[in-house]
PDB file of N, CA and C in Angstrom:
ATOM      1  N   UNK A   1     110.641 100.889  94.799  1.00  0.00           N
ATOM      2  CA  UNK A   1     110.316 102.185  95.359  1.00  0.00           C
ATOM      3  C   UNK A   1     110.149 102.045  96.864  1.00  0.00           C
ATOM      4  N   UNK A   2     110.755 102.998  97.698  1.00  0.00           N
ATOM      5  CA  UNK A   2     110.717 103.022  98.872  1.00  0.00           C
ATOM      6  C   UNK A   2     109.537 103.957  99.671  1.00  0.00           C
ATOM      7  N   UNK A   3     108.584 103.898 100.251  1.00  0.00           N
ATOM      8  CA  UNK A   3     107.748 104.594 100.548  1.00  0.00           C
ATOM      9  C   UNK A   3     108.165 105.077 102.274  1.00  0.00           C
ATOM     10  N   UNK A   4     108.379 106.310 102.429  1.00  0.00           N
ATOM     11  CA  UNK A   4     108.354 106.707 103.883  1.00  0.00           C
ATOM     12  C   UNK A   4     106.950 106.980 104.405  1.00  0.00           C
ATOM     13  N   UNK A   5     106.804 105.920 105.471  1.00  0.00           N
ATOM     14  CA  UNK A   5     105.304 106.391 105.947  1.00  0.00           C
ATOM     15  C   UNK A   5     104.960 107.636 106.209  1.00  0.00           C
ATOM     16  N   UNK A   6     105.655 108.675 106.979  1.00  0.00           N
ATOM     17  CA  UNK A   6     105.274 109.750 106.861  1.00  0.00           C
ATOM     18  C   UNK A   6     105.401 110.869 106.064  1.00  0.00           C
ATOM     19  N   UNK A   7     105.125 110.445 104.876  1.00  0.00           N
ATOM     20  CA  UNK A   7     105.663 111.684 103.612  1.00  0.00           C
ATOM     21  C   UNK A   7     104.088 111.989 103.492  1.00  0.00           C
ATOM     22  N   UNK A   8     104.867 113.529 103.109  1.00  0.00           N
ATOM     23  CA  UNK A   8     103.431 114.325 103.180  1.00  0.00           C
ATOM     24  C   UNK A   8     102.917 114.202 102.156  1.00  0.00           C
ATOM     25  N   UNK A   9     101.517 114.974 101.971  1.00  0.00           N
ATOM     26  CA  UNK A   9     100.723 114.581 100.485  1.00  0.00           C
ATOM     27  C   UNK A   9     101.789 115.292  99.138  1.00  0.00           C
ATOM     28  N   UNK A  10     101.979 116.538  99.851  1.00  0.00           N
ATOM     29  CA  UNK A  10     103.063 117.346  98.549  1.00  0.00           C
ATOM     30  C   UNK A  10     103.809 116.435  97.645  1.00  0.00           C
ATOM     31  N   UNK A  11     104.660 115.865  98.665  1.00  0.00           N
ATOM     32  CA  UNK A  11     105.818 115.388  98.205  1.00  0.00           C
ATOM     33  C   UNK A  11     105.341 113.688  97.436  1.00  0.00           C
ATOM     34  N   UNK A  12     104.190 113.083  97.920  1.00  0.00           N
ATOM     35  CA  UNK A  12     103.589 111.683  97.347  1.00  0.00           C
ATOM     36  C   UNK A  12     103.523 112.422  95.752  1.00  0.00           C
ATOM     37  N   UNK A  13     102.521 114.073  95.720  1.00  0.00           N
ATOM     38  CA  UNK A  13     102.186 114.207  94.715  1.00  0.00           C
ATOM     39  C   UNK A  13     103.803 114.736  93.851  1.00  0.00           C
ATOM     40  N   UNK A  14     104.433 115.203  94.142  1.00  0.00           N
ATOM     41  CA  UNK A  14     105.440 115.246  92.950  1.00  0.00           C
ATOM     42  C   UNK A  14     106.257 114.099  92.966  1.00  0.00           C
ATOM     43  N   UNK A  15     106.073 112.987  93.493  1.00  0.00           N
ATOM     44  CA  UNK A  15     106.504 111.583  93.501  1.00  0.00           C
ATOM     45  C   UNK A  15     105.931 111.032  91.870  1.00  0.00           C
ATOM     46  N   UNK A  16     104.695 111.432  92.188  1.00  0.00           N
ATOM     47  CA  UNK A  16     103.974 111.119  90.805  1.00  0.00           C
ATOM     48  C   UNK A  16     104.211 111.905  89.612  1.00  0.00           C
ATOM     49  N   UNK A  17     104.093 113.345  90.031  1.00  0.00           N
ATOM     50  CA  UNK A  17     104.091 114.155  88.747  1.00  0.00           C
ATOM     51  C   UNK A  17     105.830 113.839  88.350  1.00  0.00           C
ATOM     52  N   UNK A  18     106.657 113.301  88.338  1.00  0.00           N
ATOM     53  CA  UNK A  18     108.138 113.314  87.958  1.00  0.00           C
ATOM     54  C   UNK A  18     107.807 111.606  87.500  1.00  0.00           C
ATOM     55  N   UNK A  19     107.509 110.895  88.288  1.00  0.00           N
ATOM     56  CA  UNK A  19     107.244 109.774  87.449  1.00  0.00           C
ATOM     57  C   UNK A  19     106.242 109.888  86.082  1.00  0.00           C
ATOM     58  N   UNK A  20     105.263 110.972  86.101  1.00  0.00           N
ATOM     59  CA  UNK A  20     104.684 110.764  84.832  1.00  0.00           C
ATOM     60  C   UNK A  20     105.157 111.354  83.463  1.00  0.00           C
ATOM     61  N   UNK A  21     106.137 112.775  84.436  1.00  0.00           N
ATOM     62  CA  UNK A  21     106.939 113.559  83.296  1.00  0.00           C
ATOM     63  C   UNK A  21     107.720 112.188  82.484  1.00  0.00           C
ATOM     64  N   UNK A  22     109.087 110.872  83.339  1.00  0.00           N
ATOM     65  CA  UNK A  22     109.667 110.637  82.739  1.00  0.00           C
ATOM     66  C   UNK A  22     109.012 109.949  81.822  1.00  0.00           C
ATOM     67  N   UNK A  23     107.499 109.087  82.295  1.00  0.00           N
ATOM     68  CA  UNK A  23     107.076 107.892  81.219  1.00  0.00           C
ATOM     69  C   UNK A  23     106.746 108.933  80.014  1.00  0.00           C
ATOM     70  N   UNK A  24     106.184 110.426  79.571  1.00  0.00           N
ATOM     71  CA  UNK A  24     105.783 110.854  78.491  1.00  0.00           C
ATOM     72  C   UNK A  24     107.656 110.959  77.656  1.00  0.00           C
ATOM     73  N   UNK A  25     108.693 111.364  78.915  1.00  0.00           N
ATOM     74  CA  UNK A  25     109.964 111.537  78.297  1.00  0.00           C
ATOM     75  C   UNK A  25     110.333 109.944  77.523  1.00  0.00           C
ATOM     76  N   UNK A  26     110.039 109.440  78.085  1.00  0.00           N
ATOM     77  CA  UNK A  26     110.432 107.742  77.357  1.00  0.00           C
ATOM     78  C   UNK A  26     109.716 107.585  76.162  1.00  0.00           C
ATOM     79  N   UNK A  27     108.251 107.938  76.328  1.00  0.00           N
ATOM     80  CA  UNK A  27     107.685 107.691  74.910  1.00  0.00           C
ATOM     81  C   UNK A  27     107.679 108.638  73.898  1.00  0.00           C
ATOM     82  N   UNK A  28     107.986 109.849  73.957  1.00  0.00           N
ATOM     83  CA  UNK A  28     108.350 110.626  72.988  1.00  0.00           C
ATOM     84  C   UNK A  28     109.621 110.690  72.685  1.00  0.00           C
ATOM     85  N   UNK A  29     110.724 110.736  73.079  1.00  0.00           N
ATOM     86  CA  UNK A  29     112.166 110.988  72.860  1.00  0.00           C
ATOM     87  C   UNK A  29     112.941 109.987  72.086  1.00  0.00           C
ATOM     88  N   UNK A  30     112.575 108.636  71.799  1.00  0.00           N
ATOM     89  CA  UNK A  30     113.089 107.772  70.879  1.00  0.00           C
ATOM     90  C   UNK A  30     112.161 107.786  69.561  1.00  0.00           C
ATOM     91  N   UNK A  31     111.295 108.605  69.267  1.00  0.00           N
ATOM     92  CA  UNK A  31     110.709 108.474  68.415  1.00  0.00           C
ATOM     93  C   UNK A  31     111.698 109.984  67.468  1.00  0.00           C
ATOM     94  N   UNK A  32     111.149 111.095  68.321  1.00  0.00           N
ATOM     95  CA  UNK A  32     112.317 112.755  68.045  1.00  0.00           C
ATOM     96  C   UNK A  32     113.587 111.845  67.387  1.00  0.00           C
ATOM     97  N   UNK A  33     114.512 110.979  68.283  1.00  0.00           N
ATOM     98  CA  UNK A  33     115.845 110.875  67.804  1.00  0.00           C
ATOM     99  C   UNK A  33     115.691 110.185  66.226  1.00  0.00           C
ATOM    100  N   UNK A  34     114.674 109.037  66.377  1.00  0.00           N
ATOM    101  CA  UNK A  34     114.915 108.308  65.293  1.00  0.00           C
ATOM    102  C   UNK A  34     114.348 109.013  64.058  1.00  0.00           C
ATOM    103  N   UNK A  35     113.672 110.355  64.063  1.00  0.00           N
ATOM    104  CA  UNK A  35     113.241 111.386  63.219  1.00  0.00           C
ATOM    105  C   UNK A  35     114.659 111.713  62.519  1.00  0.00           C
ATOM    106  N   UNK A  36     115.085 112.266  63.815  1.00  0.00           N
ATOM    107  CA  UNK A  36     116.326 112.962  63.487  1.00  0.00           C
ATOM    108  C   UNK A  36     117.323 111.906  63.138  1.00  0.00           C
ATOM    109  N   UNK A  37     117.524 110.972  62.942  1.00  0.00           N
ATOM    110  CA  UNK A  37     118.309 109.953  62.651  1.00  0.00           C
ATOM    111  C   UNK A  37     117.884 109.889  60.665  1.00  0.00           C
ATOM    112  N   UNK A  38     116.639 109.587  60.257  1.00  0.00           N
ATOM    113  CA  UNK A  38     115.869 109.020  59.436  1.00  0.00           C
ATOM    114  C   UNK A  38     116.615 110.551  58.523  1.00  0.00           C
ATOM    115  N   UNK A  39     116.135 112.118  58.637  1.00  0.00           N
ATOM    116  CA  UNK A  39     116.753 112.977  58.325  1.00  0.00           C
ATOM    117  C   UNK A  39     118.368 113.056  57.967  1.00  0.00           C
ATOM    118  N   UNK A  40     118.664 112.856  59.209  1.00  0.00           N
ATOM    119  CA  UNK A  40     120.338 113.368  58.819  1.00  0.00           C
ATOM    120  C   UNK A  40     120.919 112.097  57.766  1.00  0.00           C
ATOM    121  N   UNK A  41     120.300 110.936  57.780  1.00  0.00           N
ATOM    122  CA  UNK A  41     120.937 109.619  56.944  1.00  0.00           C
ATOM    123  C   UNK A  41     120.308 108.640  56.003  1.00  0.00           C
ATOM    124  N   UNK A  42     118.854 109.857  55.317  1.00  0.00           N
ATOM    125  CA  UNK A  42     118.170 109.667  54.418  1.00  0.00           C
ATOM    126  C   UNK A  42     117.139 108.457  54.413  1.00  0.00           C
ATOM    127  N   UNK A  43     116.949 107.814  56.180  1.00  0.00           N
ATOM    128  CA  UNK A  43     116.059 106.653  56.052  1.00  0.00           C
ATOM    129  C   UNK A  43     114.238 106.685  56.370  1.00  0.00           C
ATOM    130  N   UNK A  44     114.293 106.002  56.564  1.00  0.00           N
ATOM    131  CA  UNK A  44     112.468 106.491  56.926  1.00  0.00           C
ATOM    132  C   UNK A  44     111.794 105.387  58.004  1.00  0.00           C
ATOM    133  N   UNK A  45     113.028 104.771  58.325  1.00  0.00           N
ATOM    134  CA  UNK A  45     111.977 103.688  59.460  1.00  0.00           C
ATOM    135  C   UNK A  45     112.672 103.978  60.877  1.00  0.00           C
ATOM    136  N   UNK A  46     113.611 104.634  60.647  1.00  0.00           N
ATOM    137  CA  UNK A  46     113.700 105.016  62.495  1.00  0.00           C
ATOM    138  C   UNK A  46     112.931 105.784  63.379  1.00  0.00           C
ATOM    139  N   UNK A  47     112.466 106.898  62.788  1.00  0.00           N
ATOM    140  CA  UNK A  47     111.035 107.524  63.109  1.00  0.00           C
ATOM    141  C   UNK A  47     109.656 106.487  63.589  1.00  0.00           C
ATOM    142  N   UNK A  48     108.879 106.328  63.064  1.00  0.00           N
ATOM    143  CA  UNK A  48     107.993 105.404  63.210  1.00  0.00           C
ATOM    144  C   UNK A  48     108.488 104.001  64.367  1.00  0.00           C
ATOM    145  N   UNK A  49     109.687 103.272  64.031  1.00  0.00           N
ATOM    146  CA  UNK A  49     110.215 102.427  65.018  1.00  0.00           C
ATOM    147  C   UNK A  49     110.584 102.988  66.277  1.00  0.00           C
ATOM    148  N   UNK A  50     111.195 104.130  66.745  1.00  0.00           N
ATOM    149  CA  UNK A  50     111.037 104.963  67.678  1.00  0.00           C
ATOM    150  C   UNK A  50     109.906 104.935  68.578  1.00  0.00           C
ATOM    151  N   UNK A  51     109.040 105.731  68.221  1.00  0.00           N
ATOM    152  CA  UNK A  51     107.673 106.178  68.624  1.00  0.00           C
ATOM    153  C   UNK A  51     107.115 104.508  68.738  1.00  0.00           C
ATOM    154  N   UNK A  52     106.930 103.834  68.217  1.00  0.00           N
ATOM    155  CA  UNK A  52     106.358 102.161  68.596  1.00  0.00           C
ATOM    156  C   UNK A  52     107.637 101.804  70.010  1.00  0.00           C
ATOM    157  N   UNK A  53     108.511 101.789  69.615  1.00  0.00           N
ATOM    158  CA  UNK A  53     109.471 101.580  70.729  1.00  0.00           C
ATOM    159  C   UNK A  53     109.271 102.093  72.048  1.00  0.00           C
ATOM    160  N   UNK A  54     108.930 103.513  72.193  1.00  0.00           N
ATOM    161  CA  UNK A  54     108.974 104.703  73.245  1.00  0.00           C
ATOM    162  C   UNK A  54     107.518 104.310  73.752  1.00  0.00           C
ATOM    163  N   UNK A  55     106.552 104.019  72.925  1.00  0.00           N
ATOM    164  CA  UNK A  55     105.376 103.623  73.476  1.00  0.00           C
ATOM    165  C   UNK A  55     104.949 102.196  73.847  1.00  0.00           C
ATOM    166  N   UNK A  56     105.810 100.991  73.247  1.00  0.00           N
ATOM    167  CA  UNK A  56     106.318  99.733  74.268  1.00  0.00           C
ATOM    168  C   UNK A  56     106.423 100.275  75.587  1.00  0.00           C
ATOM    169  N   UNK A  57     107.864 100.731  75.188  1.00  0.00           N
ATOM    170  CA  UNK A  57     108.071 100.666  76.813  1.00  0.00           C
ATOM    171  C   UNK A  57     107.416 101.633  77.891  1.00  0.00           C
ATOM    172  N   UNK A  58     106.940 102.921  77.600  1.00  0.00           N
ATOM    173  CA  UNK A  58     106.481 103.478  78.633  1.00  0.00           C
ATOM    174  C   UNK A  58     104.835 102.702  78.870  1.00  0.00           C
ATOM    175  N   UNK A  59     104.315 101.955  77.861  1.00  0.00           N
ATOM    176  CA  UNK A  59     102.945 101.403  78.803  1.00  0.00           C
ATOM    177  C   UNK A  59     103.325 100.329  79.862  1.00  0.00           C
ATOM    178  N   UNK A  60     104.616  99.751  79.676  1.00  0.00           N
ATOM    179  CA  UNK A  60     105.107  98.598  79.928  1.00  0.00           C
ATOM    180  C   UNK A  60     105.741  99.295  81.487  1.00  0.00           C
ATOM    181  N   UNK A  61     106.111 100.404  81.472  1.00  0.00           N
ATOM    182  CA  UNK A  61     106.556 101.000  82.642  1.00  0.00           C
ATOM    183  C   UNK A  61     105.083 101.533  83.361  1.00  0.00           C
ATOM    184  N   UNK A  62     103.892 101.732  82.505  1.00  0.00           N
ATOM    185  CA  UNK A  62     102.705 102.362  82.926  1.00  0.00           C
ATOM    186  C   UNK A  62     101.859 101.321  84.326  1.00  0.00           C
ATOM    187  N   UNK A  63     102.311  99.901  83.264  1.00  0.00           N
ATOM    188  CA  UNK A  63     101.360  98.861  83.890  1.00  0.00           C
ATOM    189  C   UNK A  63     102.250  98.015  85.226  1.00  0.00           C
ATOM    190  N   UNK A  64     103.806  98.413  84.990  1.00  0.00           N
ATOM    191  CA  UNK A  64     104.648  98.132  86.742  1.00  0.00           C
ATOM    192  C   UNK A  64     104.002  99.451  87.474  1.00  0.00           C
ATOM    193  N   UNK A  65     103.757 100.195  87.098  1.00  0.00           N
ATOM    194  CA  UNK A  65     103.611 101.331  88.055  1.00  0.00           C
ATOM    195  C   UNK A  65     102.027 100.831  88.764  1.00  0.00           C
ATOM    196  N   UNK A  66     101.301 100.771  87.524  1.00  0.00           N
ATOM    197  CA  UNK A  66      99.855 100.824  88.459  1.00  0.00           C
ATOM    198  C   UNK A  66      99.544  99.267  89.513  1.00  0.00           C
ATOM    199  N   UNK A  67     100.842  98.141  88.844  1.00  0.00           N
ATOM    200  CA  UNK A  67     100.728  96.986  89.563  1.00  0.00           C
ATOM    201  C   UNK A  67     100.938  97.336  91.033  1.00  0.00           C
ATOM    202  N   UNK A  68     102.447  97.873  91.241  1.00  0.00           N
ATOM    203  CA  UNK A  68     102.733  98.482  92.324  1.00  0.00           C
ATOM    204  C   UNK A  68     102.020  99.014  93.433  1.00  0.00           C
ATOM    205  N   UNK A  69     100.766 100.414  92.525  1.00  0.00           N
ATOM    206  CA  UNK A  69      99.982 101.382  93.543  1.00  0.00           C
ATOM    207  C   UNK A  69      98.854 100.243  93.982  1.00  0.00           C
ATOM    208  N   UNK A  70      98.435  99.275  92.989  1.00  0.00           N
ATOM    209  CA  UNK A  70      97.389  98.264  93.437  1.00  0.00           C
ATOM    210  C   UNK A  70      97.741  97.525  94.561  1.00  0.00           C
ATOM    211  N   UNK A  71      98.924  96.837  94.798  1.00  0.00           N
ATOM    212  CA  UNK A  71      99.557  95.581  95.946  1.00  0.00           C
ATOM    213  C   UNK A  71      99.710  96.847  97.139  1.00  0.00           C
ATOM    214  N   UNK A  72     100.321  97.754  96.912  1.00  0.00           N
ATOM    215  CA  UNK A  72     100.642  99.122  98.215  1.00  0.00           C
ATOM    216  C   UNK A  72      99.581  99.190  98.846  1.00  0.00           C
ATOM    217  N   UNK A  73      98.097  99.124  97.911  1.00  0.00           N
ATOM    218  CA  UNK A  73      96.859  99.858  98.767  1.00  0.00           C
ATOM    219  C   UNK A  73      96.568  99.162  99.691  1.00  0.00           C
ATOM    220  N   UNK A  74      96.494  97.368  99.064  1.00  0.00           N
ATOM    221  CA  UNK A  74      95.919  96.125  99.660  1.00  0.00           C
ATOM    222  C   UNK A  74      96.452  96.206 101.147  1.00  0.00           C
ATOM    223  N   UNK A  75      97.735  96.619 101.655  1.00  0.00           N
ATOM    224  CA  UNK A  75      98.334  95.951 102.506  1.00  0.00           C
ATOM    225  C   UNK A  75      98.470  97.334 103.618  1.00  0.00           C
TER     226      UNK A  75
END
């Protein structure tokens, strides 16, 4: 991530609010497909593996993010 020193507060804050939209889009949306997967082809573990999946990775994207805002402040 590239930070311009002079970006205004607005724009820091929808810096964030679009980064937090995508991490909820990551952790909900592979769980929806594998619903809809489990449905259309009579199984029952793509659902549940989904949603564990979507929520791997978005804490995993949660905890680069807050590493990031921590080392930014220090310096």
């Amino acid at each position: 991530m590239i930070r311009v020193p002079d970006a205004s507060p607005v724009g820091d804050a929808l810096a964030w609010a679009a980064r937090i939209m995508a991490i909820g889009i990551v952790m909900f949306v592979p769980g929806v497909i594998g619903t809809w997967l489990d449905k259309r082809y009579g199984l029952g573990l793509l659902g549940p593996a989904g949603f564990v999946l979507g929520l791997t990775a978005s804490l995993i994207w949660l905890v680069k993010i807050g590493g990031n805002s921590k080392n930014r402040r220090s310096s």
